[in-house]
Protein backbone atom coordinates (compact mmCIF):
# COMPACT_ATOMS: atom_id res chain seq x y z
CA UNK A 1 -12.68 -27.23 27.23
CA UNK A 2 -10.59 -25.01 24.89
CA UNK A 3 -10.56 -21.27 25.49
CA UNK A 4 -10.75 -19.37 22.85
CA UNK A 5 -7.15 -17.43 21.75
CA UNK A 6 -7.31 -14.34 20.76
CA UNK A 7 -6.37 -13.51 16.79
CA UNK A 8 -2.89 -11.77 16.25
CA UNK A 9 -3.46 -8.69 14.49
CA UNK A 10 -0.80 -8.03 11.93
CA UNK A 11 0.50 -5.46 10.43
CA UNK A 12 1.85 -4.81 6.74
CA UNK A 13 3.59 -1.98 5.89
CA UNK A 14 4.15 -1.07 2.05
CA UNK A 15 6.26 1.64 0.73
CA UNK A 16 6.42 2.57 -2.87
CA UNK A 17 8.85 5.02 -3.95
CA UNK A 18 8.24 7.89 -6.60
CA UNK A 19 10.34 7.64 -9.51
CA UNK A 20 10.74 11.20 -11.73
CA UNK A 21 8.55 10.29 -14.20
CA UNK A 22 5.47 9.43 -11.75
CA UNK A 23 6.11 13.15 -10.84
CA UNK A 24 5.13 16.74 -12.21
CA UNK A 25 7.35 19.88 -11.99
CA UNK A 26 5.97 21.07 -9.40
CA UNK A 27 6.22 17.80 -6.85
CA UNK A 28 2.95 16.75 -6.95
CA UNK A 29 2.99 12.67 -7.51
CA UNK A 30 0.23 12.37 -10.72
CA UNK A 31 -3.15 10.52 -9.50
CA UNK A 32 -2.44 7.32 -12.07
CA UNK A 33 0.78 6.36 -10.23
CA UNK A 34 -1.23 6.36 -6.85
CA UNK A 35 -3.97 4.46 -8.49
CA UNK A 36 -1.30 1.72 -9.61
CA UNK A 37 0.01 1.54 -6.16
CA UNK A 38 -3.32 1.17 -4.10
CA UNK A 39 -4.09 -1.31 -6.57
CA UNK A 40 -0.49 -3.41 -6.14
CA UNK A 41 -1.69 -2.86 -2.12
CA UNK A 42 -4.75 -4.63 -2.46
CA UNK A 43 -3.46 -7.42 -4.65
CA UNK A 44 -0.80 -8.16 -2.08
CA UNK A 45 -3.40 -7.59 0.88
CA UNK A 46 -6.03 -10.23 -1.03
């Protein structure tokens, strides 16, 4: 009888990198370049 394995859990880690013109003067990274990048995340994750 085969015992059951348990599933490796893996990890992913992406990093995206704010260019100057996904920021405002004051820092702040604008909310459309965050939307693009959760969006690349879940394409890569599906």
């Amino acid at each position: 009888m085969q015992q059951d394995q348990p599933e490796r859990q893996r990890a992913i880690t992406l990093r995206f990198l704010a260019e100057p013109a996904h920021v405002n003067f004051g820092g702040k990274v604008h909310g459309g370049a965050v939307m693009k990048w959760l969006d690349q995340a879940g394409y890569t994750c599906a």
